[in-house]
C-alpha atoms as a PDB file:
ATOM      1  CA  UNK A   1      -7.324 -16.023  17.563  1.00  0.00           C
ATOM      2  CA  UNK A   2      -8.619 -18.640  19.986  1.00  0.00           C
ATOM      3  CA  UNK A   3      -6.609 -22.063  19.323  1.00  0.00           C
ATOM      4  CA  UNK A   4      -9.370 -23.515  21.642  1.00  0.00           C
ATOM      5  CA  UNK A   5     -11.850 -22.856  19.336  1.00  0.00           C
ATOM      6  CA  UNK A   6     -10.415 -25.197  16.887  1.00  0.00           C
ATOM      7  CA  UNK A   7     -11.930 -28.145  17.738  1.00  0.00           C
ATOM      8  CA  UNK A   8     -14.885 -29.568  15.775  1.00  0.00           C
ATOM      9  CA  UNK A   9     -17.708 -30.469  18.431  1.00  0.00           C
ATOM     10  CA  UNK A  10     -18.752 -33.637  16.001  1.00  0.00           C
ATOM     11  CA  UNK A  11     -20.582 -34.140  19.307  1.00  0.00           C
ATOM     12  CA  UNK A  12     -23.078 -31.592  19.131  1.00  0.00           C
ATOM     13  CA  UNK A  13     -22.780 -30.170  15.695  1.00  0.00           C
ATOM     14  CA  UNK A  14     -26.285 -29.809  13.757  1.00  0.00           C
ATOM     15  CA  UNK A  15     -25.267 -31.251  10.200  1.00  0.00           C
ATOM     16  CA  UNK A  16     -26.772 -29.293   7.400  1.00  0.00           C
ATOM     17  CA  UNK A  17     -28.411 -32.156   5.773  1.00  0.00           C
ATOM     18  CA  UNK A  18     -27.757 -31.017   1.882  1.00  0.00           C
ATOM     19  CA  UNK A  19     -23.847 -31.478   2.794  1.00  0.00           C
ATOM     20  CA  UNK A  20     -22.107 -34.963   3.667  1.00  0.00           C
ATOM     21  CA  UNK A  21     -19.668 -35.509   6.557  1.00  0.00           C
ATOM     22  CA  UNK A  22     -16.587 -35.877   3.780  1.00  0.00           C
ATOM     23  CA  UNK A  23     -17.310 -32.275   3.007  1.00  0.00           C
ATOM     24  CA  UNK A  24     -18.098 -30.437   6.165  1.00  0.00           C
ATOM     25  CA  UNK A  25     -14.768 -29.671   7.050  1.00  0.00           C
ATOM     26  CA  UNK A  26     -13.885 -28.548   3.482  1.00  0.00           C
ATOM     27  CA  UNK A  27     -13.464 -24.884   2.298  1.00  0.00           C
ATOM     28  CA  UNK A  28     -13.179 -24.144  -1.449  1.00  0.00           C
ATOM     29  CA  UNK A  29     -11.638 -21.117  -2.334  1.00  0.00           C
ATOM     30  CA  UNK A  30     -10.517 -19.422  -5.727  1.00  0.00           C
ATOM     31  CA  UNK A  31      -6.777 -20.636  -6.878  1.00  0.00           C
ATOM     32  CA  UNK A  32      -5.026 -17.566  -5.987  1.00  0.00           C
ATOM     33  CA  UNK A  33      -6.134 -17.580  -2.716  1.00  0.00           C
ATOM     34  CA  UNK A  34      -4.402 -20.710  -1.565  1.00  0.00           C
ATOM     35  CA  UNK A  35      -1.433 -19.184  -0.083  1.00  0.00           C
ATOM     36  CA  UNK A  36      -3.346 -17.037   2.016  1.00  0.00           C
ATOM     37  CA  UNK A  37      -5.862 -19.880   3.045  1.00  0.00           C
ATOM     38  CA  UNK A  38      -3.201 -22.289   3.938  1.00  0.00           C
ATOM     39  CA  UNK A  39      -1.237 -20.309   6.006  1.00  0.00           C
ATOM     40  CA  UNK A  40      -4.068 -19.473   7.849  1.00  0.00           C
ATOM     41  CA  UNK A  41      -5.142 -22.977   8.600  1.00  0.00           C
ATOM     42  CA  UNK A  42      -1.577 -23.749   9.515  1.00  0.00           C
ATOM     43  CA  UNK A  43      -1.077 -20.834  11.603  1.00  0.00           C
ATOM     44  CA  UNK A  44      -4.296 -21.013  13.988  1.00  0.00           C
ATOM     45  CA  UNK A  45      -4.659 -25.271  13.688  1.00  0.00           C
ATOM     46  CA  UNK A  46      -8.010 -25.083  12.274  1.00  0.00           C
ATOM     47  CA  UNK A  47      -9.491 -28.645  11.612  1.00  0.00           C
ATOM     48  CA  UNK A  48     -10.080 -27.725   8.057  1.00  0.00           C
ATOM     49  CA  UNK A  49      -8.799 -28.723   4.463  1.00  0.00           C
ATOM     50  CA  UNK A  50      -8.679 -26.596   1.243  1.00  0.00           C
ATOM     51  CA  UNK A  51      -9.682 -27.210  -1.954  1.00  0.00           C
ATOM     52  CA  UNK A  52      -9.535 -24.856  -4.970  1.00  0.00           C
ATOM     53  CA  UNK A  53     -12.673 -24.470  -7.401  1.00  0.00           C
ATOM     54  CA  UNK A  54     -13.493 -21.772 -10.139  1.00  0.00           C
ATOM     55  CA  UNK A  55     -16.978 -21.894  -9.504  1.00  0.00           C
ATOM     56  CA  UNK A  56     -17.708 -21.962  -5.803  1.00  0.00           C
ATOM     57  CA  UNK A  57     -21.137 -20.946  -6.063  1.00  0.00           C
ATOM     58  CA  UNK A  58     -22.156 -24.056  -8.667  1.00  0.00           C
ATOM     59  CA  UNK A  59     -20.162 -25.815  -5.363  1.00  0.00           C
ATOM     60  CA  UNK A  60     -22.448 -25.340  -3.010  1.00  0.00           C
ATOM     61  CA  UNK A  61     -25.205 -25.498  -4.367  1.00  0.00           C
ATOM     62  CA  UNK A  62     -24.007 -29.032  -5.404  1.00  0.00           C
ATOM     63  CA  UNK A  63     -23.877 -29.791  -1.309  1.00  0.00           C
ATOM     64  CA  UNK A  64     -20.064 -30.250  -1.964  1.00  0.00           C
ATOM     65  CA  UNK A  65     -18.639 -27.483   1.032  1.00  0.00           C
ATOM     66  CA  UNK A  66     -20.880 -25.544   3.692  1.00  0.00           C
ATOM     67  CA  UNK A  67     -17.494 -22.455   3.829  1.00  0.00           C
ATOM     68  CA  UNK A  68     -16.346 -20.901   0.656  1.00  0.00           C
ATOM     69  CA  UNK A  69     -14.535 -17.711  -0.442  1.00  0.00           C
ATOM     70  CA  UNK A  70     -15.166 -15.986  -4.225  1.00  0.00           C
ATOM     71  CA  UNK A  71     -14.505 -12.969  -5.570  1.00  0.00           C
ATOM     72  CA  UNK A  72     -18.100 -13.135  -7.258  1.00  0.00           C
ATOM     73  CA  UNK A  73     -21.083 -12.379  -5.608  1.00  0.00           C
ATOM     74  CA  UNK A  74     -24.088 -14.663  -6.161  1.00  0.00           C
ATOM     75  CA  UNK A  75     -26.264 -14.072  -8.523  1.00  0.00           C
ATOM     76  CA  UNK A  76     -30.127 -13.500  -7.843  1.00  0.00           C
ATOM     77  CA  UNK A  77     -30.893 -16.486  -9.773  1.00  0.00           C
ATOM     78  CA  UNK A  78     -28.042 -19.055  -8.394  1.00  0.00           C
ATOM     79  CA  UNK A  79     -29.690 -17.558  -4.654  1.00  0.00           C
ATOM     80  CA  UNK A  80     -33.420 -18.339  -5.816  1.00  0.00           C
ATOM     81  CA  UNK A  81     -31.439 -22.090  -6.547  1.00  0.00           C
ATOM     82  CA  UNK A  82     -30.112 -22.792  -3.203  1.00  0.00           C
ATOM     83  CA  UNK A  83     -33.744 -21.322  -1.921  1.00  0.00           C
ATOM     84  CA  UNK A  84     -35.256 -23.332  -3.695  1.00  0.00           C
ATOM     85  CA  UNK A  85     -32.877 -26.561  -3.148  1.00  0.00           C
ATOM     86  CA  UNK A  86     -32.562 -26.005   0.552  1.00  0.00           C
ATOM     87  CA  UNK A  87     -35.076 -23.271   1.943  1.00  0.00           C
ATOM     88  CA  UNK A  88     -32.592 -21.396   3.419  1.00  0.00           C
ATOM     89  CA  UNK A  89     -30.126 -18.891   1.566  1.00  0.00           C
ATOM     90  CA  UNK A  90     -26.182 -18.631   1.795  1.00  0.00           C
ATOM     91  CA  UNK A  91     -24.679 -16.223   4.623  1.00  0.00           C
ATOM     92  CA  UNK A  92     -22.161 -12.999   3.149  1.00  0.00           C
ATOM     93  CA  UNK A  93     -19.352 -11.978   5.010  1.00  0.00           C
ATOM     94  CA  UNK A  94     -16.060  -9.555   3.540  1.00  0.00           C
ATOM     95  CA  UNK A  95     -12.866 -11.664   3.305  1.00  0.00           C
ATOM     96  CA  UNK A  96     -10.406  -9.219   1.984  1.00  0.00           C
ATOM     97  CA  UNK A  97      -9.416  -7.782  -1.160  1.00  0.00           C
ATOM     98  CA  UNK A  98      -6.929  -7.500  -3.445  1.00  0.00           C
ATOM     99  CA  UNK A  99      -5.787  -3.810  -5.094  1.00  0.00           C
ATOM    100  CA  UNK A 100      -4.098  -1.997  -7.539  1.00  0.00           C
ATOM    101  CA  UNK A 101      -2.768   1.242  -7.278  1.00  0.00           C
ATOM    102  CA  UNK A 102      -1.723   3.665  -9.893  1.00  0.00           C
ATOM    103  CA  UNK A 103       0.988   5.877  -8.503  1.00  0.00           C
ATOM    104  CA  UNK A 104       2.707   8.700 -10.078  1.00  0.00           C
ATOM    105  CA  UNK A 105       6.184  11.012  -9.373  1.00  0.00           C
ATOM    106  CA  UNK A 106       5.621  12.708  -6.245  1.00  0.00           C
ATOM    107  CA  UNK A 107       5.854  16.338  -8.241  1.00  0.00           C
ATOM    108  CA  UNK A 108       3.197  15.314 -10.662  1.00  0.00           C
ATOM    109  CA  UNK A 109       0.422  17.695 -10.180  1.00  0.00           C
ATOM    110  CA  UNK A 110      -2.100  14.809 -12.224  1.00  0.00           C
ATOM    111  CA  UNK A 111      -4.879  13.863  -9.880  1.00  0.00           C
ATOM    112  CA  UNK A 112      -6.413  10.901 -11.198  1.00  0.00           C
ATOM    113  CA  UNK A 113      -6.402   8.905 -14.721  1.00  0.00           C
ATOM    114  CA  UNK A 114      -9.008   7.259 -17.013  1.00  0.00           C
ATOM    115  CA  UNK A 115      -9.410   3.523 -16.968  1.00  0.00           C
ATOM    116  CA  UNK A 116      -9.520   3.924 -21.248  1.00  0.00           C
ATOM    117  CA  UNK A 117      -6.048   5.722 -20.809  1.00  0.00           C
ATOM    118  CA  UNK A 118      -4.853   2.926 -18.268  1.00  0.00           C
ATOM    119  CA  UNK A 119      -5.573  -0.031 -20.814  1.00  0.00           C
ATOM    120  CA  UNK A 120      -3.606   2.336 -23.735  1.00  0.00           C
ATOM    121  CA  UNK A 121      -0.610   2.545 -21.241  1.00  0.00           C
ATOM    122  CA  UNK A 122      -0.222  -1.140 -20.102  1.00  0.00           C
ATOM    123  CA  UNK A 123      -2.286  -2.883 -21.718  1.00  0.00           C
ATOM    124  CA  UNK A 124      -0.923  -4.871 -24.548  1.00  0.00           C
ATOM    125  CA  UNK A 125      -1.786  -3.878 -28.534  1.00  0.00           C
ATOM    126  CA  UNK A 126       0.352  -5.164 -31.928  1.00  0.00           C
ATOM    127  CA  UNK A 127       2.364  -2.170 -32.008  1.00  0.00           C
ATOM    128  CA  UNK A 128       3.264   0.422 -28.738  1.00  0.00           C
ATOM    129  CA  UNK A 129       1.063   2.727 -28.103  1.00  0.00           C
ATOM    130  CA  UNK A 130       2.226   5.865 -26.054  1.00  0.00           C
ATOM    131  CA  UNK A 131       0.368   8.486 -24.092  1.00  0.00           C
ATOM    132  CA  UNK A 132       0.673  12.059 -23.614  1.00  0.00           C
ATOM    133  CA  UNK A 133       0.342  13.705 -19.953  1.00  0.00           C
ATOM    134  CA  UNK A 134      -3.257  15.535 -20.077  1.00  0.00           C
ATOM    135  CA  UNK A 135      -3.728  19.240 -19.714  1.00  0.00           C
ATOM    136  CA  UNK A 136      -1.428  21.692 -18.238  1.00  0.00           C
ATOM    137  CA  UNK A 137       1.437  19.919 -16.496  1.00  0.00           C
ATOM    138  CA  UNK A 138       4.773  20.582 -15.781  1.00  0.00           C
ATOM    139  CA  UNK A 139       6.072  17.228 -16.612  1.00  0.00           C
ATOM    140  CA  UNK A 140       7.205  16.058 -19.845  1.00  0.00           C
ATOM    141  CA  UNK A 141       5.785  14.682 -22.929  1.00  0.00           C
ATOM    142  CA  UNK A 142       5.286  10.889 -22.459  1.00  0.00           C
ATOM    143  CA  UNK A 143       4.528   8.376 -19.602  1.00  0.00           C
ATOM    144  CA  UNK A 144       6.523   6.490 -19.035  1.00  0.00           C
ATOM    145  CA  UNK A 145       4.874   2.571 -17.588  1.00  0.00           C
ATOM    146  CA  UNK A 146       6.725   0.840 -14.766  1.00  0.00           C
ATOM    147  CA  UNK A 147       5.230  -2.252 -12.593  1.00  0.00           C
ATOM    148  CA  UNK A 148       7.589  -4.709 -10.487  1.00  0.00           C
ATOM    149  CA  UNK A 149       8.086  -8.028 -12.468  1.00  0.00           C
ATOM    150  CA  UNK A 150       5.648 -10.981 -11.203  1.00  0.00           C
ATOM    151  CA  UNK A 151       4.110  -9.096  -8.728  1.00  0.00           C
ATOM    152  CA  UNK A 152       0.102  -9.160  -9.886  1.00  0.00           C
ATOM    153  CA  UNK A 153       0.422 -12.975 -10.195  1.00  0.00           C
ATOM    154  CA  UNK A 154      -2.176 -13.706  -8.136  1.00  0.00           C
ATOM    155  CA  UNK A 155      -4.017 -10.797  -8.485  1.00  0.00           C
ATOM    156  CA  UNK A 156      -6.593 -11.767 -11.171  1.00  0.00           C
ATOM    157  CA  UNK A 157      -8.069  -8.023 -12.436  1.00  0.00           C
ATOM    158  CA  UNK A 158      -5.794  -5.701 -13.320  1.00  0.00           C
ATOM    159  CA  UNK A 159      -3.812  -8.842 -14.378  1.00  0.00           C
ATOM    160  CA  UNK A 160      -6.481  -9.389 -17.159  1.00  0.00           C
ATOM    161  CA  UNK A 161      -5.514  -6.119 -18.316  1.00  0.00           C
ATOM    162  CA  UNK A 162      -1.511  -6.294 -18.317  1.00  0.00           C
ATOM    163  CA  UNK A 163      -1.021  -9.829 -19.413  1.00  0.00           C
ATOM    164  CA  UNK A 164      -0.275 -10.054 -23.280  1.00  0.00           C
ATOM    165  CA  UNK A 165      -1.311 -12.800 -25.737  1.00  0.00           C
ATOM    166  CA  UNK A 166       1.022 -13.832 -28.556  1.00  0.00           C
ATOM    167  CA  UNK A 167       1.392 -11.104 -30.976  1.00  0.00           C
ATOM    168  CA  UNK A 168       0.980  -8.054 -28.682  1.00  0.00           C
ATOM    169  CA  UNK A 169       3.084  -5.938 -26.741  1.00  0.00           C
ATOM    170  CA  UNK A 170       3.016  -3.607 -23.695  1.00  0.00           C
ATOM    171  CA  UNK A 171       5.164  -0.547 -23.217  1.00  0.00           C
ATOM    172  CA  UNK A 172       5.474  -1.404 -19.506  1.00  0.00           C
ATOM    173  CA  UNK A 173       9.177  -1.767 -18.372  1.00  0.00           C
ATOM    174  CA  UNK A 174       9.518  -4.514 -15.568  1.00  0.00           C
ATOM    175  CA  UNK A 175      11.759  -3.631 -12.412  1.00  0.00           C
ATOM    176  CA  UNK A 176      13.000  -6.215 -10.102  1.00  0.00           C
ATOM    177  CA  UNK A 177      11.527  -5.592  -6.777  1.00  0.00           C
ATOM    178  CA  UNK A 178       9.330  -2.581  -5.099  1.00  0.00           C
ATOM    179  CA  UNK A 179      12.200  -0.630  -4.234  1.00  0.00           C
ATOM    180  CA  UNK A 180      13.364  -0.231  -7.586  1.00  0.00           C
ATOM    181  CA  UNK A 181       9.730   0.942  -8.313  1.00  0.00           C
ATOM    182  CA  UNK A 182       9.840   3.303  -5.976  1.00  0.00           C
ATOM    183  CA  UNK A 183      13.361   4.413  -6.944  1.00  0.00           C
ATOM    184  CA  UNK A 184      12.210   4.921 -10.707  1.00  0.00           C
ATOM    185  CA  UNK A 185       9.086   6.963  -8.925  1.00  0.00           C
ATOM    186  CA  UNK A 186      11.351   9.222  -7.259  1.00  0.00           C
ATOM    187  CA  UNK A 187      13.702   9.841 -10.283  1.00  0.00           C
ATOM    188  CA  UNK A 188      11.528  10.381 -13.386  1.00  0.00           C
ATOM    189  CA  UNK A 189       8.772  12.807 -13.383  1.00  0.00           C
ATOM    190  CA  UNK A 190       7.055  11.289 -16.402  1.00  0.00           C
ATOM    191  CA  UNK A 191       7.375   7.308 -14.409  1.00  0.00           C
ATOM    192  CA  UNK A 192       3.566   5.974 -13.996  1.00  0.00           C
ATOM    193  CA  UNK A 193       3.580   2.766 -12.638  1.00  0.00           C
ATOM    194  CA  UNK A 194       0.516  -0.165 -11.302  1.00  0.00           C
ATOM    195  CA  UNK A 195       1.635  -1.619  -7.895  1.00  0.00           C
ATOM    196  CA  UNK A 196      -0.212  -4.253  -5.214  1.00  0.00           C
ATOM    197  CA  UNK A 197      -1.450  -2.116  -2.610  1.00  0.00           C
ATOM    198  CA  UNK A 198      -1.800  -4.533   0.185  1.00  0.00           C
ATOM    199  CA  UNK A 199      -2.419  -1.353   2.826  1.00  0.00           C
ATOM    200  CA  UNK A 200      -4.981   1.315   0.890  1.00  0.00           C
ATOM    201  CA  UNK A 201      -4.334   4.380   3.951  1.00  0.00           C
ATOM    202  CA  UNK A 202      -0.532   3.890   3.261  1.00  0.00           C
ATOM    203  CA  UNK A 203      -0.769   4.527  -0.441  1.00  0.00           C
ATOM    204  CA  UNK A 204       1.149   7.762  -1.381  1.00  0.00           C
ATOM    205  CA  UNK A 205       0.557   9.657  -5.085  1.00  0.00           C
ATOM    206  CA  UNK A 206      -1.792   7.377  -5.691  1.00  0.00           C
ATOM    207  CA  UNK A 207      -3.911   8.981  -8.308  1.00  0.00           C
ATOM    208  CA  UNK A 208      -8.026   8.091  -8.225  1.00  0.00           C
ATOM    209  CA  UNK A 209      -9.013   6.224 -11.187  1.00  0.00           C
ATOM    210  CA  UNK A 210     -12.106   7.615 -13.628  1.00  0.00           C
ATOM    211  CA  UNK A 211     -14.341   4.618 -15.124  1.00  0.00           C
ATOM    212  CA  UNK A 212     -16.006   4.049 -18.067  1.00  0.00           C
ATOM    213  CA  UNK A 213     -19.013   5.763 -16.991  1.00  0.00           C
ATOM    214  CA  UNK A 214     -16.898   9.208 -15.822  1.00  0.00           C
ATOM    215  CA  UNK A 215     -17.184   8.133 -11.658  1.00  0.00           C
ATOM    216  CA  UNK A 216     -14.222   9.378  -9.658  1.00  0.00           C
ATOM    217  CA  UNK A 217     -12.818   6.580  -7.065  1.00  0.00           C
ATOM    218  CA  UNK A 218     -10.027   7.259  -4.526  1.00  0.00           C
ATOM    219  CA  UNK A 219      -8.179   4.069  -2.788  1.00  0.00           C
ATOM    220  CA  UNK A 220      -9.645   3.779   0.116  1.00  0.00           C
ATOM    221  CA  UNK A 221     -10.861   0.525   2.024  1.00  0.00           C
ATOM    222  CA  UNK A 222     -14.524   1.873   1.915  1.00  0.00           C
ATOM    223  CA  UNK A 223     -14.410   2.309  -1.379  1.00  0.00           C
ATOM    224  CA  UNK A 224     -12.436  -0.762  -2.024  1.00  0.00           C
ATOM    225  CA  UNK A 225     -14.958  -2.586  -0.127  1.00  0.00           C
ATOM    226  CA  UNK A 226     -18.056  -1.293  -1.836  1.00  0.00           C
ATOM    227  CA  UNK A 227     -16.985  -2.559  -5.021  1.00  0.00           C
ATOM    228  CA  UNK A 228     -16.337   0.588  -6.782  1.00  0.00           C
ATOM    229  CA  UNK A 229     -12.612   1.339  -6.957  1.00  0.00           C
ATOM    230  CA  UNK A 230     -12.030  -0.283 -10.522  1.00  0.00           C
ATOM    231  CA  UNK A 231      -8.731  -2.096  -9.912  1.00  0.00           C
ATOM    232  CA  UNK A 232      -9.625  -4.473  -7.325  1.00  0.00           C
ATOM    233  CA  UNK A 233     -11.101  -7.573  -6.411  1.00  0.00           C
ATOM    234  CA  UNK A 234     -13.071  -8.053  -3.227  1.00  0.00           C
ATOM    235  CA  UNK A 235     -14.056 -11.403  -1.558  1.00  0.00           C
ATOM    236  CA  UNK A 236     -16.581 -12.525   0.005  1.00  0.00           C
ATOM    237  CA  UNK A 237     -17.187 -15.963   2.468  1.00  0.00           C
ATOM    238  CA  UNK A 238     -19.919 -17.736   1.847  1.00  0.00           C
ATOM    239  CA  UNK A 239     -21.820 -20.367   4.585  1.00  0.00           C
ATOM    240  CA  UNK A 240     -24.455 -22.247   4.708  1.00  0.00           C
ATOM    241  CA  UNK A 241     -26.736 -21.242   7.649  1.00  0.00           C
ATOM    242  CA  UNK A 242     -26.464 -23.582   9.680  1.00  0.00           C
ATOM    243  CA  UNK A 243     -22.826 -23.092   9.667  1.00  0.00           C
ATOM    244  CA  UNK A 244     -23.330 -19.527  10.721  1.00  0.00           C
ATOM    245  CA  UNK A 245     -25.407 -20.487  13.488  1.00  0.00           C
ATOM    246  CA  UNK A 246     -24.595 -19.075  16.932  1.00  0.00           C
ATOM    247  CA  UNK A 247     -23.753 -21.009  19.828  1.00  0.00           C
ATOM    248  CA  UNK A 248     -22.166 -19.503  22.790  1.00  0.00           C
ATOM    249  CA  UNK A 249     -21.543 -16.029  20.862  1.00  0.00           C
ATOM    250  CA  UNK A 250     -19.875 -17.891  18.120  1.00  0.00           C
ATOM    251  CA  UNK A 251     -20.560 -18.908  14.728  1.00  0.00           C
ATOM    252  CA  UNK A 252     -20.135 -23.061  15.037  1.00  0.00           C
ATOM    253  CA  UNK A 253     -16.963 -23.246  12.276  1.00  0.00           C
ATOM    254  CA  UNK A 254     -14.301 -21.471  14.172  1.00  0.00           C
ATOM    255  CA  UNK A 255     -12.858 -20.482  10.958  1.00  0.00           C
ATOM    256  CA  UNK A 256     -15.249 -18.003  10.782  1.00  0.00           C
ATOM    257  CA  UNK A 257     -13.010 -16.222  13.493  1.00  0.00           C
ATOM    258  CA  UNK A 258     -10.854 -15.070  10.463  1.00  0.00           C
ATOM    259  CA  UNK A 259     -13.707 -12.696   9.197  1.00  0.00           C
ATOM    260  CA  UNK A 260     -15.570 -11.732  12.633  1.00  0.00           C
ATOM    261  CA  UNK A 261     -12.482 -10.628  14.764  1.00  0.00           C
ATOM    262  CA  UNK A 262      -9.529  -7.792  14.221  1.00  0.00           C
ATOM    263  CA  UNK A 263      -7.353  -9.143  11.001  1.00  0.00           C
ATOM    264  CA  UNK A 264      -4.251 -10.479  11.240  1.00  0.00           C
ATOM    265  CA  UNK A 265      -2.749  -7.697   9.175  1.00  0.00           C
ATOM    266  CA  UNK A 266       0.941  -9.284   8.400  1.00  0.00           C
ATOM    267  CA  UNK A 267      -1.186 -12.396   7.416  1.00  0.00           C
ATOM    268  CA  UNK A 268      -3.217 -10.617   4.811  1.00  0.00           C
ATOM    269  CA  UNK A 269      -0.034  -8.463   3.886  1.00  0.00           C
ATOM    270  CA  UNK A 270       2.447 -10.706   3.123  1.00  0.00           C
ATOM    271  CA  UNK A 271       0.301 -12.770   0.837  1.00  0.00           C
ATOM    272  CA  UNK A 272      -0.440  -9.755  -1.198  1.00  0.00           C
ATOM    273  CA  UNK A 273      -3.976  -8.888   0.185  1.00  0.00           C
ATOM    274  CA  UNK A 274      -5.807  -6.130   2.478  1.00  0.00           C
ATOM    275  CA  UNK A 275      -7.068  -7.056   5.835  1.00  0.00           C
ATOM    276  CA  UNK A 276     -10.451  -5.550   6.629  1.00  0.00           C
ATOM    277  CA  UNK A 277     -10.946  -2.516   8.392  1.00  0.00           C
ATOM    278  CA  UNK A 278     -13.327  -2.277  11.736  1.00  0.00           C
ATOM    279  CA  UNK A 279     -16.298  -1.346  10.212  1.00  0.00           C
ATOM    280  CA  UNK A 280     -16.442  -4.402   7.791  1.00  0.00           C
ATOM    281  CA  UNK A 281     -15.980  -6.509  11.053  1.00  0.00           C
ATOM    282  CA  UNK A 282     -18.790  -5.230  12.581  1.00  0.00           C
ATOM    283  CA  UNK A 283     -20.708  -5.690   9.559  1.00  0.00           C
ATOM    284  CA  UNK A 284     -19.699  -9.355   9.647  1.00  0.00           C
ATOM    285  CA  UNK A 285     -21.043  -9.197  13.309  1.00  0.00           C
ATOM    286  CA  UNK A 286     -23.909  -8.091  12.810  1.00  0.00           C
ATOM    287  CA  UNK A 287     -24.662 -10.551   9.601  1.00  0.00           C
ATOM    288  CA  UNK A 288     -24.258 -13.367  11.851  1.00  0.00           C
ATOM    289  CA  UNK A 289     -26.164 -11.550  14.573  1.00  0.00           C
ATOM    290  CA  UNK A 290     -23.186 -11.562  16.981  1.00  0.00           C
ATOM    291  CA  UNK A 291     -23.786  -7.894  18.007  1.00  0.00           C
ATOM    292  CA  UNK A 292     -26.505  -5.441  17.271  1.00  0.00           C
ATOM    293  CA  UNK A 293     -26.106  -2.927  14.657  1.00  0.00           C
ATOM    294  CA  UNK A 294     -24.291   0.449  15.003  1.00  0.00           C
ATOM    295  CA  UNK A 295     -26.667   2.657  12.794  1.00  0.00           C
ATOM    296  CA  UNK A 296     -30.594   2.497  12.852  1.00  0.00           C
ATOM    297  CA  UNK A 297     -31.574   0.386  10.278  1.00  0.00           C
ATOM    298  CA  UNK A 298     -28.427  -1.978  10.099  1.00  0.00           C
ATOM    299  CA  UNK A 299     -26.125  -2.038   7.178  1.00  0.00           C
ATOM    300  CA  UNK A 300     -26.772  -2.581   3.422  1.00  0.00           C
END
């Protein structure tokens, strides 16, 4: 990253007018992303402050932030708002992602599982509900559900699944750290267990995951990315336009550096989320029309 890029030109900054000079500076992010965020502003000294909001979206098209991150895309009709507020629509970039893996003994011949089985095996019901292994296996007669204790806590989907409300209970037995996770893994051939996967190509006996409609999705950061892979989040940064205009081959908030250069993987990592591979760089790139596109036609 370019610490020189940190500096706000006040000087010769174009103010979007729909956005006051308290919050141009500003980026609202979800709750859970506030670790990550912070660090980042801390580690690169960009003139920026953080503020958390469920509803980013409602945000800016209040004129409260021009920069904001959300797991939720916009919605045609909260777009056909800010159109219609502002004549000008909000900018898309990837941010990262957050992602669950379902991993299995390493001699488990089982391939991939149903999302209906996955909310029987963790999920939480009044009395315990236990699965049989599928088809012709040649491990035992029950899973057995492991996860590390604490570890989705600020992973917000498959966390919706796992967490119990009063009166219900989930077969899952906690473990202390990953190691003991992948200790149990190796030991017990009926062990099934949901872990953060902050690194997607490093994930090993990860089964693919069936949904509701019968679609087969491996763990990979394409797939992660496209929105399919079930258990996982991905987020998106949001600008205004005129924040995303180009001067000098760069967007004019050098924040934007975080989503339209090479990750800082251990940065990403260590908070418990996947950096973004190459290709969603370039497709950053080429949103803000800092290089031309790879493929005829662009990218969808």
């Amino acid at each position: 990253m370019n610490n020189a890029c940190s500096i706000i030109l006040s000087g010769c900054l174009i103010l979007p007018s729909f956005v006051s000079a308290m919050e141009l500076n500003t980026v609202l992010v979800e709750p859970e992303l506030m670790p990550l965020i912070s660090k980042a502003i801390e580690m690169y000294d960009y003139k920026m402050s953080i503020e958390t909001h469920q509803n980013v979206q409602q945000a800016m098209l209040q004129g409260q932030a021009r920069v904001a991150i959300s797991s939720r895309k916009w919605t045609d009709e909260e777009v056909g708002h800010f159109y219609q507020k502002y004549a000008q629509t909000p900018v898309m970039l990837y941010f990262t992602a957050d992602v669950a893996a379902i991993v299995s003994h390493p001699d488990n011949p089982v391939e991939s599982i149903y999302m209906s089985d996955l909310r029987t095996i963790f999920g939480c019901h009044k009395n315990q509900q236990y699965v049989r292994w599928q088809g012709s296996t040649s491990v035992g007669d029950y899973i057995q559900p492991y996860a590390v204790q604490g570890e989705l806590a600020s992973h917000k989907n498959f966390s919706q699944l796992v967490e119990c409300d009063p009166g219900t209970y989930s077969a899952t037995q906690y473990l202390p750290d990953k190691q003991a996770l992948d200790e149990k893994l190796k030991d017990e051939i009926d062990a099934l267990a949901y872990t953060v996967q902050v690194d997607p190509d490093m994930a090993e006996h990860a089964l693919d995951v069936v949904n509701d409609n019968g679609d087969i999705y491996s763990i990979d950061k394409e797939t992660i990315l496209s929105g399919r892979y079930p258990l996982s989040n991905v987020y998106y940064m949001y600008l205004t336009p005129k924040s995303a205009q180009i001067e000098d081959d760069k967007p004019l908030l050098p924040f934007v550096e975080l989503v339209t250069q090479t990750q800082d993987v251990e940065l990403f990592q260590s908070n418990g989320f996947m950096s973004l591979p190459d290709t969603a760089i370039v497709r950053n790139r080429v949103e803000l029309k800092l290089q031309d596109p790879i493929v005829e036609g662009g990218y969808k």
